[in-house]
PDB file of N, CA and C in Angstrom:
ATOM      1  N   UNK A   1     -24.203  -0.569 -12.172  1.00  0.00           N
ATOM      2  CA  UNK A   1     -23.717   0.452 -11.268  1.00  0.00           C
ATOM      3  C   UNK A   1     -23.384   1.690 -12.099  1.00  0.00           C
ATOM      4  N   UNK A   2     -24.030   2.596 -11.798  1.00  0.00           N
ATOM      5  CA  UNK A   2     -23.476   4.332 -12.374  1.00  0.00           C
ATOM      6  C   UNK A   2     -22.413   4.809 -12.348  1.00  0.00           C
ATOM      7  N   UNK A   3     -21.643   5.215 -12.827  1.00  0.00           N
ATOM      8  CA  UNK A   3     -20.613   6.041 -13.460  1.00  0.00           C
ATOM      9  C   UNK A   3     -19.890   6.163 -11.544  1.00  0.00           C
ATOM     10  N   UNK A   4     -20.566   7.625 -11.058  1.00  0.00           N
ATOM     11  CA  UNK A   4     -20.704   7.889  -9.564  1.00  0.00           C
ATOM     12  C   UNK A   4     -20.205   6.957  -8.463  1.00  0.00           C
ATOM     13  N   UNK A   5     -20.884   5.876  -8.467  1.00  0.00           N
ATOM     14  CA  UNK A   5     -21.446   4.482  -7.389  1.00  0.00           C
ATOM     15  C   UNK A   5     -20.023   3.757  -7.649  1.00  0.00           C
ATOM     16  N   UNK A   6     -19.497   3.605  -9.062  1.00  0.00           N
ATOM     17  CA  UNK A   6     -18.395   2.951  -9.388  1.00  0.00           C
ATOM     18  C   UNK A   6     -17.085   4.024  -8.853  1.00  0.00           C
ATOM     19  N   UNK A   7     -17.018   5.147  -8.686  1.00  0.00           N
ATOM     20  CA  UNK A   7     -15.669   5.888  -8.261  1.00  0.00           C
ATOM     21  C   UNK A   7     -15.920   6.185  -7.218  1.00  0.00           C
ATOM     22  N   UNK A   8     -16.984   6.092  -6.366  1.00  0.00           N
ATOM     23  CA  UNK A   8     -16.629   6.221  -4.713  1.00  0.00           C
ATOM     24  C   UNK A   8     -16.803   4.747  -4.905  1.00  0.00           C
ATOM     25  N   UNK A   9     -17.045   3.717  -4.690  1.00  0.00           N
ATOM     26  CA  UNK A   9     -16.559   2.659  -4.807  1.00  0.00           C
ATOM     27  C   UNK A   9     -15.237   2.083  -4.614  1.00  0.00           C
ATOM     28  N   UNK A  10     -14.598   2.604  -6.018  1.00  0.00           N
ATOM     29  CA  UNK A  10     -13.161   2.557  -6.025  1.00  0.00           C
ATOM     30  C   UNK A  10     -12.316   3.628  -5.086  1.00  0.00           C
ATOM     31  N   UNK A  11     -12.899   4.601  -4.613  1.00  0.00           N
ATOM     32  CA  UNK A  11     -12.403   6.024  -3.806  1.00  0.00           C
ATOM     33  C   UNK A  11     -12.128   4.896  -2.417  1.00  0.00           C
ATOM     34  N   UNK A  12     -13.302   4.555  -1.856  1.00  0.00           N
ATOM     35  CA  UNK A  12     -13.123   3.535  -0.427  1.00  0.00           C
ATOM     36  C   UNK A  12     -12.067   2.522  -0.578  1.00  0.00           C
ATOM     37  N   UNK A  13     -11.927   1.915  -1.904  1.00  0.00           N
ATOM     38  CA  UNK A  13     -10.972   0.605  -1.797  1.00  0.00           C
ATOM     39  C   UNK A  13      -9.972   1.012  -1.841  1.00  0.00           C
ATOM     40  N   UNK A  14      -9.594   2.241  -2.783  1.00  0.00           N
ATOM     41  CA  UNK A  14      -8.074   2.771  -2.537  1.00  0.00           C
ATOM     42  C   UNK A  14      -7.772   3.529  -1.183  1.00  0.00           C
ATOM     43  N   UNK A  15      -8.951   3.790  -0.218  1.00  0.00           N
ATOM     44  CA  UNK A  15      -8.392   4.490   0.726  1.00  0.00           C
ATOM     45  C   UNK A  15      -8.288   2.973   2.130  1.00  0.00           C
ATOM     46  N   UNK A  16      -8.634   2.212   1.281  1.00  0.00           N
ATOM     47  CA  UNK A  16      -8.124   0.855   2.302  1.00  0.00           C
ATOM     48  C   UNK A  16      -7.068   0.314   2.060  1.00  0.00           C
ATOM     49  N   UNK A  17      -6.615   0.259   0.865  1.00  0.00           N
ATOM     50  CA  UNK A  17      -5.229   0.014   0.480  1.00  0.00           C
ATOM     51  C   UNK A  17      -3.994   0.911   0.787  1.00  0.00           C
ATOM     52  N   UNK A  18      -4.887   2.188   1.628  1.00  0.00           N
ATOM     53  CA  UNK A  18      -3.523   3.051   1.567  1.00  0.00           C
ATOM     54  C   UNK A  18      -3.479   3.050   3.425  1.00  0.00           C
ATOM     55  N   UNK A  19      -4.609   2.596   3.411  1.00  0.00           N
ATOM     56  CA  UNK A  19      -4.561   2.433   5.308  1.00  0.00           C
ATOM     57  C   UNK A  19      -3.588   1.048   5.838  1.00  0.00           C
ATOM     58  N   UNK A  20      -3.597  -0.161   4.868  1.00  0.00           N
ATOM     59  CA  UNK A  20      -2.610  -1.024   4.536  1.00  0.00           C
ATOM     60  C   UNK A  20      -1.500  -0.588   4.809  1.00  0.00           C
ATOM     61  N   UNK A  21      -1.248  -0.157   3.587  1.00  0.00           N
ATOM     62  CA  UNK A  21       0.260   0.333   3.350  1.00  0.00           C
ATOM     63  C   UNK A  21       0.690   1.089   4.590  1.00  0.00           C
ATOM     64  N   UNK A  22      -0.297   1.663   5.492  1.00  0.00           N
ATOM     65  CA  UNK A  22       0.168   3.014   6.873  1.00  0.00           C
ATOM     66  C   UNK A  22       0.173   2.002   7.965  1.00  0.00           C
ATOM     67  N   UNK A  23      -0.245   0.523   7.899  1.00  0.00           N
ATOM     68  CA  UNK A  23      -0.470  -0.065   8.726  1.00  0.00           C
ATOM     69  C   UNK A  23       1.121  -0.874   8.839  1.00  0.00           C
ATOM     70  N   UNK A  24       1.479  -1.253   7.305  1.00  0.00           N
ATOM     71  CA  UNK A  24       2.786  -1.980   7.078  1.00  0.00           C
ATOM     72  C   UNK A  24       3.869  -1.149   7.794  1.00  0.00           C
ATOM     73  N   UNK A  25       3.360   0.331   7.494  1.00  0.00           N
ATOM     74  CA  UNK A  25       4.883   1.282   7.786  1.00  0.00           C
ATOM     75  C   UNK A  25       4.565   1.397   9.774  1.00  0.00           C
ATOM     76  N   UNK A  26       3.472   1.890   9.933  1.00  0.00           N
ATOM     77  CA  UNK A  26       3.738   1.346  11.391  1.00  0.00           C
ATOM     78  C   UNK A  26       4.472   0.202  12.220  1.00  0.00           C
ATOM     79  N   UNK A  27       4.032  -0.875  11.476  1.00  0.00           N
ATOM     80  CA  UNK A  27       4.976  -1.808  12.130  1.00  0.00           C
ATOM     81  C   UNK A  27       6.559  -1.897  12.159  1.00  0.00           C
ATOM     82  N   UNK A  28       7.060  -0.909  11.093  1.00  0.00           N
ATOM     83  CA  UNK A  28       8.300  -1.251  10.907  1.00  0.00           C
ATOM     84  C   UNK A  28       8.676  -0.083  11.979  1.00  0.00           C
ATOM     85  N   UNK A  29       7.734   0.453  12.465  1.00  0.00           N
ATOM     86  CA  UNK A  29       8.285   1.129  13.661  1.00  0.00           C
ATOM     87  C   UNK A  29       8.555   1.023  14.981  1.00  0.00           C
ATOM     88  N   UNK A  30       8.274  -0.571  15.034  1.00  0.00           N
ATOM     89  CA  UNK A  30       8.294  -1.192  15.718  1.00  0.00           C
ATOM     90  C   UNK A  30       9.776  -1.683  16.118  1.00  0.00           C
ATOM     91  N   UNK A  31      10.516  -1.753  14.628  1.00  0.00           N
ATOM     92  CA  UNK A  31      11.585  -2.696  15.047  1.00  0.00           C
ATOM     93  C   UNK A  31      12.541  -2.253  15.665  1.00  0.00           C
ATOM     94  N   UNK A  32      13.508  -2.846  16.286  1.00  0.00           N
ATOM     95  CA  UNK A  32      14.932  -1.804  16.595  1.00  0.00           C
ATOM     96  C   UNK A  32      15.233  -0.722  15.344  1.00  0.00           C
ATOM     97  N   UNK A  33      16.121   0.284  15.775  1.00  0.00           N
ATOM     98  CA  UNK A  33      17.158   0.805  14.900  1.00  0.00           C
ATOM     99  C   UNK A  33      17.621   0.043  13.558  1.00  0.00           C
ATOM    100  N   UNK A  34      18.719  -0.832  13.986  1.00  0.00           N
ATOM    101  CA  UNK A  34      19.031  -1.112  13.447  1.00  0.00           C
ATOM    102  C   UNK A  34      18.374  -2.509  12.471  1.00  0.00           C
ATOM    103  N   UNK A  35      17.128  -2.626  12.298  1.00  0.00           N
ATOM    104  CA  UNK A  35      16.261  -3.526  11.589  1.00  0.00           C
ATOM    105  C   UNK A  35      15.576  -2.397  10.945  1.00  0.00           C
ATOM    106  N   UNK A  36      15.557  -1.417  11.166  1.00  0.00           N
ATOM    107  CA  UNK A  36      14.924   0.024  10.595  1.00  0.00           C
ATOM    108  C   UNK A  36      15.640   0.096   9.435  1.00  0.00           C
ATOM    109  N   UNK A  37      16.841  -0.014   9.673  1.00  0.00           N
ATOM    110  CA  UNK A  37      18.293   0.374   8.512  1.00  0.00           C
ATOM    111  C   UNK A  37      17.778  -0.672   7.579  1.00  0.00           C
ATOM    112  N   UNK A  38      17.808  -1.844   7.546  1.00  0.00           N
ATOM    113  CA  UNK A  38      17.396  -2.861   6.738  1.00  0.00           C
ATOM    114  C   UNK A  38      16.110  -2.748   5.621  1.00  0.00           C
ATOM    115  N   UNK A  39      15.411  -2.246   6.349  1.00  0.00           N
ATOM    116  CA  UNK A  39      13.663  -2.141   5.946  1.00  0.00           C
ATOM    117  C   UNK A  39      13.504  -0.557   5.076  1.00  0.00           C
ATOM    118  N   UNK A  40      14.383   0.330   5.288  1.00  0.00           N
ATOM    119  CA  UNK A  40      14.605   1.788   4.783  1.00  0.00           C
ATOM    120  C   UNK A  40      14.030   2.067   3.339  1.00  0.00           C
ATOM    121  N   UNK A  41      14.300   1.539   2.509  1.00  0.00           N
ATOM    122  CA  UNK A  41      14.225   1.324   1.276  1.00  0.00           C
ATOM    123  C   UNK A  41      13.082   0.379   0.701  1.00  0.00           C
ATOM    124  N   UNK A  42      12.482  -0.560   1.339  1.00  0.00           N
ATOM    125  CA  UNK A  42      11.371  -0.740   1.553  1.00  0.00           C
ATOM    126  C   UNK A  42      10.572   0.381   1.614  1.00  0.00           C
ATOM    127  N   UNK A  43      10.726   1.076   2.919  1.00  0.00           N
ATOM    128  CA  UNK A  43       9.602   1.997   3.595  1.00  0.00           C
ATOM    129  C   UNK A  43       9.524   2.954   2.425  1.00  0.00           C
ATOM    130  N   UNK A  44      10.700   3.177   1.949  1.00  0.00           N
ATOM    131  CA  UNK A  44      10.366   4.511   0.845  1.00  0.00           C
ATOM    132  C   UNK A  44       9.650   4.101  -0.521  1.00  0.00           C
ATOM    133  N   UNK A  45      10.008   2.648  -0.512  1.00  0.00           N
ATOM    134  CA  UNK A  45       8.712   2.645  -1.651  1.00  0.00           C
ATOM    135  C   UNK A  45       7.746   2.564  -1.488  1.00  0.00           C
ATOM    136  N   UNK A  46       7.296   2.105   0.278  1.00  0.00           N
ATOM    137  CA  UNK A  46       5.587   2.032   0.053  1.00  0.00           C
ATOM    138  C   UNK A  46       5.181   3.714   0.452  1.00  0.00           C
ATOM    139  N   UNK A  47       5.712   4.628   0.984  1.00  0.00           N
ATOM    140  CA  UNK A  47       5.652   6.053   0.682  1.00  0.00           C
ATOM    141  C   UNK A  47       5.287   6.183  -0.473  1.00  0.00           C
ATOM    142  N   UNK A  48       5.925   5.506  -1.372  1.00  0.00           N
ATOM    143  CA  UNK A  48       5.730   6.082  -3.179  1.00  0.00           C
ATOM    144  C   UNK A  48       4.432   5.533  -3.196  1.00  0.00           C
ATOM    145  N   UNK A  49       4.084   4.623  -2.667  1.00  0.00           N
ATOM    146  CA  UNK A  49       2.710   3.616  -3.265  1.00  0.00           C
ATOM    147  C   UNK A  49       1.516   4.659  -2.583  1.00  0.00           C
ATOM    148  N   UNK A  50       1.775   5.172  -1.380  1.00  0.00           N
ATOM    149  CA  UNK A  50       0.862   6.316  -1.193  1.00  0.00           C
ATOM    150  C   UNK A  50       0.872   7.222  -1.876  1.00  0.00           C
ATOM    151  N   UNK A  51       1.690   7.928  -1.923  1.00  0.00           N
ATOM    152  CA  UNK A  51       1.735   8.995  -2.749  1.00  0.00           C
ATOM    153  C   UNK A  51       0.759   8.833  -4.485  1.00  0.00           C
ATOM    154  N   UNK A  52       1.044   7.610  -4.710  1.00  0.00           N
ATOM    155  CA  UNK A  52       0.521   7.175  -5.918  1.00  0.00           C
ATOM    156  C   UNK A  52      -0.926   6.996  -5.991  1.00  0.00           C
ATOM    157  N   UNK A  53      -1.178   6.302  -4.967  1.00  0.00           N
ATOM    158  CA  UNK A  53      -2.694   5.974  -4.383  1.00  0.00           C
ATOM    159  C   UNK A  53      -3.164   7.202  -3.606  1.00  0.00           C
ATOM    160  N   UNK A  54      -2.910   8.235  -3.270  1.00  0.00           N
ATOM    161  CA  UNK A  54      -3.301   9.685  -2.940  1.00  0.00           C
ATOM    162  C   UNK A  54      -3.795  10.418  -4.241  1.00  0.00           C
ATOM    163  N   UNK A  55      -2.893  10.325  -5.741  1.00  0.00           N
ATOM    164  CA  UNK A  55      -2.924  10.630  -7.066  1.00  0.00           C
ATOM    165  C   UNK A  55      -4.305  10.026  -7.435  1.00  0.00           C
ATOM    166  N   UNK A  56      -3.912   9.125  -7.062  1.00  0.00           N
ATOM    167  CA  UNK A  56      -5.766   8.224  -7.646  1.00  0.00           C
ATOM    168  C   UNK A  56      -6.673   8.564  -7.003  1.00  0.00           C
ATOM    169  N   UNK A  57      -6.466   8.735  -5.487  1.00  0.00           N
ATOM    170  CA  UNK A  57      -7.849   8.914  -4.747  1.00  0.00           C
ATOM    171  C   UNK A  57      -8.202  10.609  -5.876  1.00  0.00           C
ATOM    172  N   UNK A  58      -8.014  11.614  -5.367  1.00  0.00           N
ATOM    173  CA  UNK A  58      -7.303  12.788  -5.832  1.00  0.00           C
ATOM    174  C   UNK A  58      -8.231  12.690  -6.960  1.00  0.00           C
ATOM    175  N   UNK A  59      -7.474  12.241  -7.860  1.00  0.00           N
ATOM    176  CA  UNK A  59      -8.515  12.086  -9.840  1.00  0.00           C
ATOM    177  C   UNK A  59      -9.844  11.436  -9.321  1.00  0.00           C
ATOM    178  N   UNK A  60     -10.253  10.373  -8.919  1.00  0.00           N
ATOM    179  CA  UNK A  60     -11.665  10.033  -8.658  1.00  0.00           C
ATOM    180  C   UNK A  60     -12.316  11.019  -7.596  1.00  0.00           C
ATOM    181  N   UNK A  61     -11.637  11.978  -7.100  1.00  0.00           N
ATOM    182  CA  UNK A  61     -12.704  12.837  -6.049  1.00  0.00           C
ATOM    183  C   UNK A  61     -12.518  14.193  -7.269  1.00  0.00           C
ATOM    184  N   UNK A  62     -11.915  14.209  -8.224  1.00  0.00           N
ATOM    185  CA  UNK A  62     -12.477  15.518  -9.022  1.00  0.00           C
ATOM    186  C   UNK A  62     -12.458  15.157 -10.415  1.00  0.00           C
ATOM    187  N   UNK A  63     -12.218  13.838 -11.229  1.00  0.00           N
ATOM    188  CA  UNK A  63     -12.831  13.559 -12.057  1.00  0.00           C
ATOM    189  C   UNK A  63     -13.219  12.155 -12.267  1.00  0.00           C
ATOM    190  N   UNK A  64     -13.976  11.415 -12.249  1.00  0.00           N
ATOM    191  CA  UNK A  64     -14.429  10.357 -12.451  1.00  0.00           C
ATOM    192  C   UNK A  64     -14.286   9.579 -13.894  1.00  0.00           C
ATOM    193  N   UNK A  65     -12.712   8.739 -14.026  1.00  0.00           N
ATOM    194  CA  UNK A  65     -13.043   8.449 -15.096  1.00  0.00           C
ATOM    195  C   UNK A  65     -13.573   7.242 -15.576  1.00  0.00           C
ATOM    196  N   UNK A  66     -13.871   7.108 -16.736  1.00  0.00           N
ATOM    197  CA  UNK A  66     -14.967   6.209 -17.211  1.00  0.00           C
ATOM    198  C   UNK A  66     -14.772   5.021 -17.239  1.00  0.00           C
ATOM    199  N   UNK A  67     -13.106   5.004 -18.343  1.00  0.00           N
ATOM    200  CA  UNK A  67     -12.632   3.544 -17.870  1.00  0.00           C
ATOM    201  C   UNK A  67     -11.324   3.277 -16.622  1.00  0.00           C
ATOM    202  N   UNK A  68     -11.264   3.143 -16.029  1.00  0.00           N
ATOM    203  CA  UNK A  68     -10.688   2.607 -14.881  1.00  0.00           C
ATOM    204  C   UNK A  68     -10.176   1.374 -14.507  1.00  0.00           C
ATOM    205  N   UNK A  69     -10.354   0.332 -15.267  1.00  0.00           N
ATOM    206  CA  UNK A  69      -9.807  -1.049 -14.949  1.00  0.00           C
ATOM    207  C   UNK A  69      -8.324  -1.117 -15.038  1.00  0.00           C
ATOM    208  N   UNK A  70      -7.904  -0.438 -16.310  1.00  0.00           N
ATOM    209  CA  UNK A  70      -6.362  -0.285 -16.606  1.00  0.00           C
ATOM    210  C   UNK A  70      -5.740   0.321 -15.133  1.00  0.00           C
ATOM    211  N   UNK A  71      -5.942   1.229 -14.578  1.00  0.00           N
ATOM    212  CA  UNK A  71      -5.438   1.867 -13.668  1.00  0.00           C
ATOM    213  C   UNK A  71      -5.638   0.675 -12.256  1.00  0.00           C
ATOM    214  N   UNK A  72      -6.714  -0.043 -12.212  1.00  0.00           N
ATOM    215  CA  UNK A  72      -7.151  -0.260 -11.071  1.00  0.00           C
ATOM    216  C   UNK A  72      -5.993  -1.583 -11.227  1.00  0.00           C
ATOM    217  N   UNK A  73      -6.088  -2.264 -12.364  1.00  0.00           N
ATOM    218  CA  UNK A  73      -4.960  -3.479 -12.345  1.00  0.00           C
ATOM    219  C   UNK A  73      -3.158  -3.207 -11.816  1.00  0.00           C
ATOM    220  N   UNK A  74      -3.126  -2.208 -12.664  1.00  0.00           N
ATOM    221  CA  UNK A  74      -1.897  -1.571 -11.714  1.00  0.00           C
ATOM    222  C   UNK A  74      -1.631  -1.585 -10.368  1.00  0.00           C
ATOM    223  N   UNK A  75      -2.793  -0.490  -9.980  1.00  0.00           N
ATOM    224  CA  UNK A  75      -2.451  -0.894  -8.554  1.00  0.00           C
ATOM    225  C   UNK A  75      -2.534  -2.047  -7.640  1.00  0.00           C
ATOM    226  N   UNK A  76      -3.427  -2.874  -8.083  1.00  0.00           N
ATOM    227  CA  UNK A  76      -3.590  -4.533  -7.754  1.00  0.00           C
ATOM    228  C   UNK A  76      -2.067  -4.416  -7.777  1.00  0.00           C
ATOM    229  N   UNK A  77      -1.561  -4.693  -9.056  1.00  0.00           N
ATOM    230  CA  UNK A  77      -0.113  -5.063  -9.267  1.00  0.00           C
ATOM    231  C   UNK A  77       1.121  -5.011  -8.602  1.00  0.00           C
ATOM    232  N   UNK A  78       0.886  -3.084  -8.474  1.00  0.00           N
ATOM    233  CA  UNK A  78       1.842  -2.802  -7.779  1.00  0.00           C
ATOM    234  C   UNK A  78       1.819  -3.369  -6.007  1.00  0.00           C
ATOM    235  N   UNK A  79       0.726  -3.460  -5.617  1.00  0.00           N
ATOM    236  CA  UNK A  79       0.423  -3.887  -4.218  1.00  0.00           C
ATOM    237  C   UNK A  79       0.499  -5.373  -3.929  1.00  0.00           C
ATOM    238  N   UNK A  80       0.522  -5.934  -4.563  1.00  0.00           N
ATOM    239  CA  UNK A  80       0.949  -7.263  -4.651  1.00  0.00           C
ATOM    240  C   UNK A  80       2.123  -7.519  -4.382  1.00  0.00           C
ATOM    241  N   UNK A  81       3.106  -6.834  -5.399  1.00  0.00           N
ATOM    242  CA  UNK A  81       4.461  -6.827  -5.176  1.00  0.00           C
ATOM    243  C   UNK A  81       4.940  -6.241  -4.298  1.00  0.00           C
ATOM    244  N   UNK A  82       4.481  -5.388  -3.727  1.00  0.00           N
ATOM    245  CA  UNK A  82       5.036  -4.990  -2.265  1.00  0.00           C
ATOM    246  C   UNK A  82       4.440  -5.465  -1.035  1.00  0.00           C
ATOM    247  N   UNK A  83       3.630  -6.857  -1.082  1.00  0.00           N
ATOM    248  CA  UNK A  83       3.353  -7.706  -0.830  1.00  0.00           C
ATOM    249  C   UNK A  83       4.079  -8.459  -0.401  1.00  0.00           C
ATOM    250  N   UNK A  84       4.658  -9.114  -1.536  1.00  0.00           N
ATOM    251  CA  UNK A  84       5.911 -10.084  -1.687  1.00  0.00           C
ATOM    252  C   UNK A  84       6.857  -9.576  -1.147  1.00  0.00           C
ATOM    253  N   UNK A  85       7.445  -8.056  -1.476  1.00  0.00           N
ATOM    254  CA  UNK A  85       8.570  -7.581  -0.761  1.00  0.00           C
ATOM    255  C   UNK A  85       8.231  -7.557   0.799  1.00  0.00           C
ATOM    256  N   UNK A  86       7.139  -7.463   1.019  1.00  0.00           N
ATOM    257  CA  UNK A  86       7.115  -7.273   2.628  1.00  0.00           C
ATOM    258  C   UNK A  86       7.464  -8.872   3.030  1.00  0.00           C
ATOM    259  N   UNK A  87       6.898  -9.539   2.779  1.00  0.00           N
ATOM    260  CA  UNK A  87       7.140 -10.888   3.059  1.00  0.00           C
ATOM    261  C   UNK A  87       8.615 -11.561   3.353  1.00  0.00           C
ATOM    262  N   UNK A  88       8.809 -11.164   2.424  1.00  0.00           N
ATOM    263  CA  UNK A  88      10.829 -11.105   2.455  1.00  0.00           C
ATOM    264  C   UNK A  88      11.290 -10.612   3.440  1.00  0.00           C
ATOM    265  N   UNK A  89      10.758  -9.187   3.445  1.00  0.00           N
ATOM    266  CA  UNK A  89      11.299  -8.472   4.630  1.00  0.00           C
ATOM    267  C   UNK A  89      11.291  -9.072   6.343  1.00  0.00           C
ATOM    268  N   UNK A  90      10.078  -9.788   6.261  1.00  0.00           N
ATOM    269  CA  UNK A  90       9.835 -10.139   7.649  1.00  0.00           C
ATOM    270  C   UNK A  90      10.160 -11.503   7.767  1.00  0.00           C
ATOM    271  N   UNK A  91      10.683 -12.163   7.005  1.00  0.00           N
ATOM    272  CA  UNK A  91      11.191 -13.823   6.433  1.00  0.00           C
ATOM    273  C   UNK A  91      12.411 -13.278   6.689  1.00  0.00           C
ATOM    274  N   UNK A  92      13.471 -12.237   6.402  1.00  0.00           N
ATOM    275  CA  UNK A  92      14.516 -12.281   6.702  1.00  0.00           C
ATOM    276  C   UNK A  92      14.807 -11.321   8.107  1.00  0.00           C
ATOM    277  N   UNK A  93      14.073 -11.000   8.859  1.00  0.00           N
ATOM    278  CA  UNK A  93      14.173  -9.964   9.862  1.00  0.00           C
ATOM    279  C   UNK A  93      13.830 -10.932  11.153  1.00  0.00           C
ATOM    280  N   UNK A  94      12.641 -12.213  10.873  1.00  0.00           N
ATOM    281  CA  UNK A  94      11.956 -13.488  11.633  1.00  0.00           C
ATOM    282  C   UNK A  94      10.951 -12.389  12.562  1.00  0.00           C
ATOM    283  N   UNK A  95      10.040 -12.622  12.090  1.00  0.00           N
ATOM    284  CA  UNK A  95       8.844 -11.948  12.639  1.00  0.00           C
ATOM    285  C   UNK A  95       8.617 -11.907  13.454  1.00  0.00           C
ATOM    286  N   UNK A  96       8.352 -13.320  14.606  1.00  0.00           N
ATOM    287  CA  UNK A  96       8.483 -13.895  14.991  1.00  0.00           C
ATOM    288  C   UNK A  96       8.964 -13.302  16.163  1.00  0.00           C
ATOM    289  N   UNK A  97      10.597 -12.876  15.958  1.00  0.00           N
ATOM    290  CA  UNK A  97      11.188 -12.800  17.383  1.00  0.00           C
ATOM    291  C   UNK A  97      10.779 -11.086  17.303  1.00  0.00           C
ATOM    292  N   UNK A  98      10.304 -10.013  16.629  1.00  0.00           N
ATOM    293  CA  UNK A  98       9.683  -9.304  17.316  1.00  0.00           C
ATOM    294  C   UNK A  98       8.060  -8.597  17.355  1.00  0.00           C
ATOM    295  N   UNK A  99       7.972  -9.614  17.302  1.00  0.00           N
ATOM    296  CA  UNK A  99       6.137  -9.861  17.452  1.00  0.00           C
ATOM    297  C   UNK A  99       5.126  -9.241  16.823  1.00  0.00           C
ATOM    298  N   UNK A 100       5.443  -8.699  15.251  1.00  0.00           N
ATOM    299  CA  UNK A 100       4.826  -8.354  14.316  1.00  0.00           C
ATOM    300  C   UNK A 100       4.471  -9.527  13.038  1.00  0.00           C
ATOM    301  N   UNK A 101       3.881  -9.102  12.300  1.00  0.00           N
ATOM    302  CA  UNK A 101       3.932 -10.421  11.679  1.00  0.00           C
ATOM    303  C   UNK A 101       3.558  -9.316  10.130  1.00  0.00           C
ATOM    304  N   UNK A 102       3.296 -10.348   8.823  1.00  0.00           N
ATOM    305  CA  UNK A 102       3.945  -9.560   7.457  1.00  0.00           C
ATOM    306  C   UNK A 102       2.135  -9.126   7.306  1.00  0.00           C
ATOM    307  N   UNK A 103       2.476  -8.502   6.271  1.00  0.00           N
ATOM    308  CA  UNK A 103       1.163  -7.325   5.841  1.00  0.00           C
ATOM    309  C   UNK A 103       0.125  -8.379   5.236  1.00  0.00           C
TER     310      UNK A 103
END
Protein backbone atom coordinates (compact mmCIF):
# COMPACT_ATOMS: atom_id res chain seq x y z
CA UNK A 1 0.00 0.00 0.00
CA UNK A 2 1.42 3.67 -0.93
CA UNK A 3 2.36 6.20 1.30
CA UNK A 4 -1.33 8.09 0.12
CA UNK A 5 -3.71 4.75 0.29
CA UNK A 6 -2.17 4.26 3.90
CA UNK A 7 -3.30 8.01 5.33
CA UNK A 8 -6.69 8.17 3.88
CA UNK A 9 -6.92 4.84 5.15
CA UNK A 10 -6.06 5.85 8.51
CA UNK A 11 -8.03 9.47 7.79
CA UNK A 12 -11.52 7.06 7.53
CA UNK A 13 -10.64 4.98 10.69
CA UNK A 14 -10.00 7.97 12.76
CA UNK A 15 -13.05 9.63 11.49
CA UNK A 16 -14.96 6.39 12.76
CA UNK A 17 -13.52 6.50 15.97
CA UNK A 18 -14.50 9.99 16.41
CA UNK A 19 -18.16 9.24 15.19
CA UNK A 20 -17.89 6.63 18.26
CA UNK A 21 -16.88 8.83 20.63
CA UNK A 22 -20.13 11.49 19.22
CA UNK A 23 -22.17 8.47 19.42
CA UNK A 24 -21.03 7.71 23.31
CA UNK A 25 -21.65 11.52 24.09
CA UNK A 26 -25.11 11.37 22.55
CA UNK A 27 -26.24 8.87 24.67
CA UNK A 28 -25.31 10.47 27.74
CA UNK A 29 -27.83 12.84 26.59
CA UNK A 30 -30.07 10.76 27.12
CA UNK A 31 -29.87 10.45 30.78
CA UNK A 32 -31.66 12.50 33.42
CA UNK A 33 -29.96 15.63 34.84
CA UNK A 34 -28.88 14.40 37.41
CA UNK A 35 -26.98 11.10 35.86
CA UNK A 36 -25.55 13.92 33.54
CA UNK A 37 -23.78 15.30 36.83
CA UNK A 38 -22.22 11.87 37.29
CA UNK A 39 -21.01 11.22 33.66
CA UNK A 40 -19.60 15.17 33.37
CA UNK A 41 -16.12 14.43 33.61
CA UNK A 42 -16.30 11.53 31.60
CA UNK A 43 -17.90 13.60 28.78
CA UNK A 44 -15.03 16.08 28.99
CA UNK A 45 -12.56 13.64 28.38
CA UNK A 46 -13.99 12.08 25.45
CA UNK A 47 -14.26 15.91 24.09
CA UNK A 48 -10.44 15.77 24.63
CA UNK A 49 -10.28 12.42 22.64
CA UNK A 50 -11.91 14.42 19.76
CA UNK A 51 -10.21 17.15 19.87
CA UNK A 52 -7.11 14.87 19.74
CA UNK A 53 -8.42 12.72 16.94
CA UNK A 54 -9.46 16.07 14.96
CA UNK A 55 -5.33 16.88 15.50
CA UNK A 56 -4.68 13.62 13.72
CA UNK A 57 -7.29 13.70 11.19
CA UNK A 58 -5.92 17.47 10.54
CA UNK A 59 -1.89 16.19 10.14
CA UNK A 60 -2.93 13.25 7.73
CA UNK A 61 -5.17 15.65 5.50
CA UNK A 62 -2.00 18.10 5.19
CA UNK A 63 0.86 15.99 5.88
CA UNK A 64 1.13 12.41 5.51
CA UNK A 65 3.44 10.97 7.77
CA UNK A 66 5.53 8.10 6.99
CA UNK A 67 5.72 6.37 10.14
CA UNK A 68 2.48 6.30 11.90
CA UNK A 69 2.13 3.17 13.95
CA UNK A 70 3.50 4.99 17.12
CA UNK A 71 0.69 7.47 16.90
CA UNK A 72 -1.90 5.01 15.69
CA UNK A 73 -1.15 2.68 18.97
CA UNK A 74 -1.91 5.55 21.12
CA UNK A 75 -4.92 6.15 19.98
CA UNK A 76 -5.93 2.39 20.04
CA UNK A 77 -4.82 3.01 23.65
CA UNK A 78 -6.29 5.87 24.54
CA UNK A 79 -9.77 4.55 23.13
CA UNK A 80 -9.69 1.54 24.81
CA UNK A 81 -9.48 3.12 28.01
CA UNK A 82 -12.26 5.19 27.57
CA UNK A 83 -13.76 2.13 26.73
CA UNK A 84 -13.38 0.74 30.02
CA UNK A 85 -14.34 4.04 31.55
CA UNK A 86 -17.52 4.00 29.67
CA UNK A 87 -18.27 0.64 30.85
CA UNK A 88 -18.06 1.67 34.44
CA UNK A 89 -20.03 4.41 33.73
CA UNK A 90 -23.02 2.49 32.55
CA UNK A 91 -22.28 -0.56 35.20
CA UNK A 92 -22.74 2.04 37.76
CA UNK A 93 -25.63 4.25 36.27
CA UNK A 94 -27.48 0.28 35.16
CA UNK A 95 -28.03 0.71 31.61
CA UNK A 96 -30.50 -1.13 31.64
CA UNK A 97 -33.04 0.95 33.50
CA UNK A 98 -32.51 3.71 30.93
CA UNK A 99 -32.35 1.98 27.79
CA UNK A 100 -28.97 2.79 26.45
CA UNK A 101 -26.46 0.41 26.63
CA UNK A 102 -22.20 1.01 26.88
CA UNK A 103 -20.12 2.07 23.73
Amino acid sequence: MDVKSFCDTMEVELIGWKAKVYDVIRRTNQLPDSEQDKVMPMIKDLYAVVDDLNDRIDQLESECPAEWDSQKSEIENRMSRMQDRWKTVWGVLGESEYGVGGA
